[in-house]
Protein backbone atom coordinates (compact mmCIF):
# COMPACT_ATOMS: atom_id res chain seq x y z
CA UNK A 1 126.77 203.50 161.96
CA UNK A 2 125.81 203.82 165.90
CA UNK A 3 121.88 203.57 164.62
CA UNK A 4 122.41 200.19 162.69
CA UNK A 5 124.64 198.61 165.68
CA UNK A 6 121.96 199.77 168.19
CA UNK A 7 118.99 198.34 166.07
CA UNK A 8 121.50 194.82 166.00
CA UNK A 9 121.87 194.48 169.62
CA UNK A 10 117.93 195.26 169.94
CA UNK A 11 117.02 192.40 167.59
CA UNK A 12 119.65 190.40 169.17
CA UNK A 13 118.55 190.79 172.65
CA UNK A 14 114.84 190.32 171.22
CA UNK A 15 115.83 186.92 169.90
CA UNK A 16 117.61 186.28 173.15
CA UNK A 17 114.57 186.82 175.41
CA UNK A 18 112.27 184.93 172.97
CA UNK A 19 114.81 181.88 173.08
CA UNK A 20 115.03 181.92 176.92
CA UNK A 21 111.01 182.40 177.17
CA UNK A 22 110.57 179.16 175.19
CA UNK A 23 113.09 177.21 177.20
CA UNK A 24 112.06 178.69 180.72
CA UNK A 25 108.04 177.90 180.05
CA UNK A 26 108.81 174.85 178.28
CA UNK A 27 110.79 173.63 181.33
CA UNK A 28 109.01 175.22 184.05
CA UNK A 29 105.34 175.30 182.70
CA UNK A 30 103.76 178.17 181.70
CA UNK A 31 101.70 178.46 185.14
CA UNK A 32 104.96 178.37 187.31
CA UNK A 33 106.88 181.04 185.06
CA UNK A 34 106.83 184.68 185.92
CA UNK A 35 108.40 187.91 183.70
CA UNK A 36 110.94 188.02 186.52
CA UNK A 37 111.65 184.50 186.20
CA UNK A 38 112.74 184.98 182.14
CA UNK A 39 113.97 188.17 182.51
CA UNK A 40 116.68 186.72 185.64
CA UNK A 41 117.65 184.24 183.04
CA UNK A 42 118.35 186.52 180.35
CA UNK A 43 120.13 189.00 182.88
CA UNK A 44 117.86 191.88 182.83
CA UNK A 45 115.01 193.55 184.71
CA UNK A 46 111.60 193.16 183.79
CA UNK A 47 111.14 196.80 182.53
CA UNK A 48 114.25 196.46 180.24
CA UNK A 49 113.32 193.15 178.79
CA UNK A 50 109.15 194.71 178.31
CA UNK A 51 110.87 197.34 177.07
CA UNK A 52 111.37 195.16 173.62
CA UNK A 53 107.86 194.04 173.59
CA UNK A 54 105.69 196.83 175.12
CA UNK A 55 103.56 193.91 177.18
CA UNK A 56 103.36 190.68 178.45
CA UNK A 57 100.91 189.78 176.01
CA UNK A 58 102.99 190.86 173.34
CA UNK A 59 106.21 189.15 174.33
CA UNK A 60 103.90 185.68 174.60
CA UNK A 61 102.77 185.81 171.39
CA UNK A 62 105.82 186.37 170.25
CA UNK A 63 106.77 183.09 171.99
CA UNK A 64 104.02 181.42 170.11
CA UNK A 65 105.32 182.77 166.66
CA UNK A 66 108.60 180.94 167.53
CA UNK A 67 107.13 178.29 168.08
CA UNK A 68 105.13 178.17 164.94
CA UNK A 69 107.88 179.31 163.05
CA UNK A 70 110.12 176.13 164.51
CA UNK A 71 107.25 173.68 163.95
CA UNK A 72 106.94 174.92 160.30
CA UNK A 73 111.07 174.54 159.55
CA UNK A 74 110.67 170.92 161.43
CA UNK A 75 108.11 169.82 159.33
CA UNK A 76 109.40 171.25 156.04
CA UNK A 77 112.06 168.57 156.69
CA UNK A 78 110.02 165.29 157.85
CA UNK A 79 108.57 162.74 155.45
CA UNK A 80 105.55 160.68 155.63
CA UNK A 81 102.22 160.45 154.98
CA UNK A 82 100.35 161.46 158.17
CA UNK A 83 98.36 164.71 158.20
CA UNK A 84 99.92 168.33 158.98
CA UNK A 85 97.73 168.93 161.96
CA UNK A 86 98.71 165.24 163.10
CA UNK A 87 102.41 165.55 162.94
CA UNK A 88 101.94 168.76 164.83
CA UNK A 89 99.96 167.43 167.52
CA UNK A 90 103.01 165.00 167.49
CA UNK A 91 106.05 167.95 167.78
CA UNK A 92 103.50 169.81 170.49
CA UNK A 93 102.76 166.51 172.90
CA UNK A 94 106.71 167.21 173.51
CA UNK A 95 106.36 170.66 174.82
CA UNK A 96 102.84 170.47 177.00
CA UNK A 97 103.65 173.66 178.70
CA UNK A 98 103.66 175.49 175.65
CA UNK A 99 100.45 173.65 174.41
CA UNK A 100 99.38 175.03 178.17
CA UNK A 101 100.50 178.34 177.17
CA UNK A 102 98.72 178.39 173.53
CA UNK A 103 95.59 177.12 175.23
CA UNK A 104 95.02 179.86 177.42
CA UNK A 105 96.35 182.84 175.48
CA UNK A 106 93.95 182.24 173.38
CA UNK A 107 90.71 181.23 175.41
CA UNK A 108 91.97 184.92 176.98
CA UNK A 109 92.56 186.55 173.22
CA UNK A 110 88.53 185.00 172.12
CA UNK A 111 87.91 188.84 173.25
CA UNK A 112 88.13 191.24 170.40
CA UNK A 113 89.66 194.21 172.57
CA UNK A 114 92.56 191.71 173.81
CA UNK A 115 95.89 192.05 172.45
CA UNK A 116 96.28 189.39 171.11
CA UNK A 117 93.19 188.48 169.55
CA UNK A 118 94.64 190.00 166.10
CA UNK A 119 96.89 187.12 165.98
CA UNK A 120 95.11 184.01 166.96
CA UNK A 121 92.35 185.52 164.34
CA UNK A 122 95.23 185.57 161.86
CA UNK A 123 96.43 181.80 162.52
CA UNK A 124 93.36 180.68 162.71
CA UNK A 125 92.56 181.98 158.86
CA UNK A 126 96.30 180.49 158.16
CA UNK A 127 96.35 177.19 159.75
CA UNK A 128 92.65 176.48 158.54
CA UNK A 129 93.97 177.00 154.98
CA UNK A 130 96.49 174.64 155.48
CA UNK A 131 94.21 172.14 156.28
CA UNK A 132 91.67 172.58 154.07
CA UNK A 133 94.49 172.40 151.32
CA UNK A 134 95.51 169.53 152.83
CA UNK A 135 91.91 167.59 152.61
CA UNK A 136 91.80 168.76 148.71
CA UNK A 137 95.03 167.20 147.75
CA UNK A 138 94.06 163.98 149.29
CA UNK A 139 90.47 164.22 147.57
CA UNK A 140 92.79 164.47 144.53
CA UNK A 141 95.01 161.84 145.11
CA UNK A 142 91.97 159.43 145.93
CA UNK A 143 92.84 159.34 149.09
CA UNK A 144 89.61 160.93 151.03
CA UNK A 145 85.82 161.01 149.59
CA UNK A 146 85.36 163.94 147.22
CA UNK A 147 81.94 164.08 149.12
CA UNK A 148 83.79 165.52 151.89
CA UNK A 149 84.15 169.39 152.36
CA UNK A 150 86.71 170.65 152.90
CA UNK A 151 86.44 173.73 154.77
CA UNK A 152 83.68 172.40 156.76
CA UNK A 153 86.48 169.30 157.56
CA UNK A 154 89.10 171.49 158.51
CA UNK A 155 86.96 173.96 160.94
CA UNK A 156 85.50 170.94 162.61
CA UNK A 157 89.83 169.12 162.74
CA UNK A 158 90.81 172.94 164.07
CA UNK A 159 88.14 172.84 166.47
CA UNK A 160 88.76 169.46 167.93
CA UNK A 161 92.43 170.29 168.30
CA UNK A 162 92.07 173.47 170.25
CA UNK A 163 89.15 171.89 172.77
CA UNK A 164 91.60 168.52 172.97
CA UNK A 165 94.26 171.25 174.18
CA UNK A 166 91.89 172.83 176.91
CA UNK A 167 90.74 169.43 178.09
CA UNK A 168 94.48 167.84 178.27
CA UNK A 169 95.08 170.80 181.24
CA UNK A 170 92.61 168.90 183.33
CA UNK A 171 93.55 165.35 181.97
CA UNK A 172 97.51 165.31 180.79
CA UNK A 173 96.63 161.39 179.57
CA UNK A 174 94.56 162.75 176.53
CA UNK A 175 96.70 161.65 173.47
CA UNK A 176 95.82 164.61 170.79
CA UNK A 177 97.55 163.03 168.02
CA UNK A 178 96.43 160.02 168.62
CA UNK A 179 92.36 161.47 168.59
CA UNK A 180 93.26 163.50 165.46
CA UNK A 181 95.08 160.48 163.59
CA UNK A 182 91.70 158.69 164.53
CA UNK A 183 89.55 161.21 163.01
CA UNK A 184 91.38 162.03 159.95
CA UNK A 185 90.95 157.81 159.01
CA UNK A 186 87.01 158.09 160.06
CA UNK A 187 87.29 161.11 157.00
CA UNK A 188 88.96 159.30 155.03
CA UNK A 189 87.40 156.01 154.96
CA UNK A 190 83.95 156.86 156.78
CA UNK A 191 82.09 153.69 155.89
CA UNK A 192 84.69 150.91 156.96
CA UNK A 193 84.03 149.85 160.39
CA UNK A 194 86.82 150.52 163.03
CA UNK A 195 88.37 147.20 164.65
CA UNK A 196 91.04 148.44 165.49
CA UNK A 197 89.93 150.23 169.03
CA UNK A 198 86.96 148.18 169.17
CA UNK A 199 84.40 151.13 168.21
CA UNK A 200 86.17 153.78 171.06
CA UNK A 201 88.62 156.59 170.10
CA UNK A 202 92.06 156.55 171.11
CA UNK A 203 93.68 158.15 173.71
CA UNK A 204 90.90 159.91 175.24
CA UNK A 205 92.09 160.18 178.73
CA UNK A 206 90.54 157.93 181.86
């Protein structure tokens, strides 16, 4: 009976310091947030709040998996028609310090001996089969060119998103939704001119 209460109140006070880490970088930016700054909001020291994780690496990509994890449930509940990666670039524009924080955990993780290269390699295989699902059930629906590939789409819509997330740290005006809606029509309807932004893509920054 002791074991099962003690593994309760570890998995709660995992869940607390997750929670507070996603509201302390989200409000603070991940730059301007320190371990000591999450673990004085959750009311311990930084050794007892590692001691859950084993790392700061570990506890931020646990932060991340949060994240995903409440973009997933959000989306699972919206309607419309626009893309996945579109109404995610959408959710993400309204937490840009955890876009910050995405972007360079995993410029860091691109190193295979980095602890958290395992799971970026992992989302990446996930998200791009999303995607790439995505693109087929259009091309079914008659909605995109069957000419199009798929898989070569949705590594060249996965790439564009994560560069669009380096490039809005230097330049916050970059609209990524915006650049990704515009692409996804250009797929979709490749040989109708674009009028609508006179030939330029959208919200790509001064």
């Amino acid at each position: 009976m002791r074991e099962r209460r003690t593994s309760a109140q570890g998995r709660e006070s995992r869940e607390l310091i997750l929670q507070t880490a996603l509201e302390v970088i989200g409000r603070r930016g991940f730059g301007s947030t320190s371990l000591r700054d999450i673990a004085a909001e959750v009311g311990m020291t930084q050794a007892g709040m590692l001691h859950h994780f084993g790392t700061k690496e570990n506890l931020l990509v646990e932060v991340l998996r949060q994240r995903d994890a409440a973009t997933r449930e959000a989306l699972a509940e919206q309607d419309g028609d626009e893309p996945p990666s579109v109404r995610v670039a959408r959710r993400n524009a309204e937490t840009p310090a955890l876009v910050h924080l995405y972007a360079s955990l995993q410029a860091a993780a691109s190193a295979p001996d980095h602890p958290a290269h395992a799971f970026f390699e992992e989302r990446q295989r996930s998200v791009h089969a999303v995607v790439a699902a995505d693109i087929r059930a259009r091309q079914d629906a008659g909605e995109m060119p069957a000419g199009v590939d798929a898989d070569t789409a949705a590594t060249v819509l996965l790439a564009l998103s994560d560069g669009l997330q380096l490039q809005q740290g230097v330049d916050p005006s970059i609209d990524i939704a915006e650049i990704l809606a515009w692409t996804w029509e250009r797929l979709a309807s490749p040989n109708e001119p674009d009028g609508s932004h006179d030939g330029r893509v959208p919200g790509g920054g001064a």
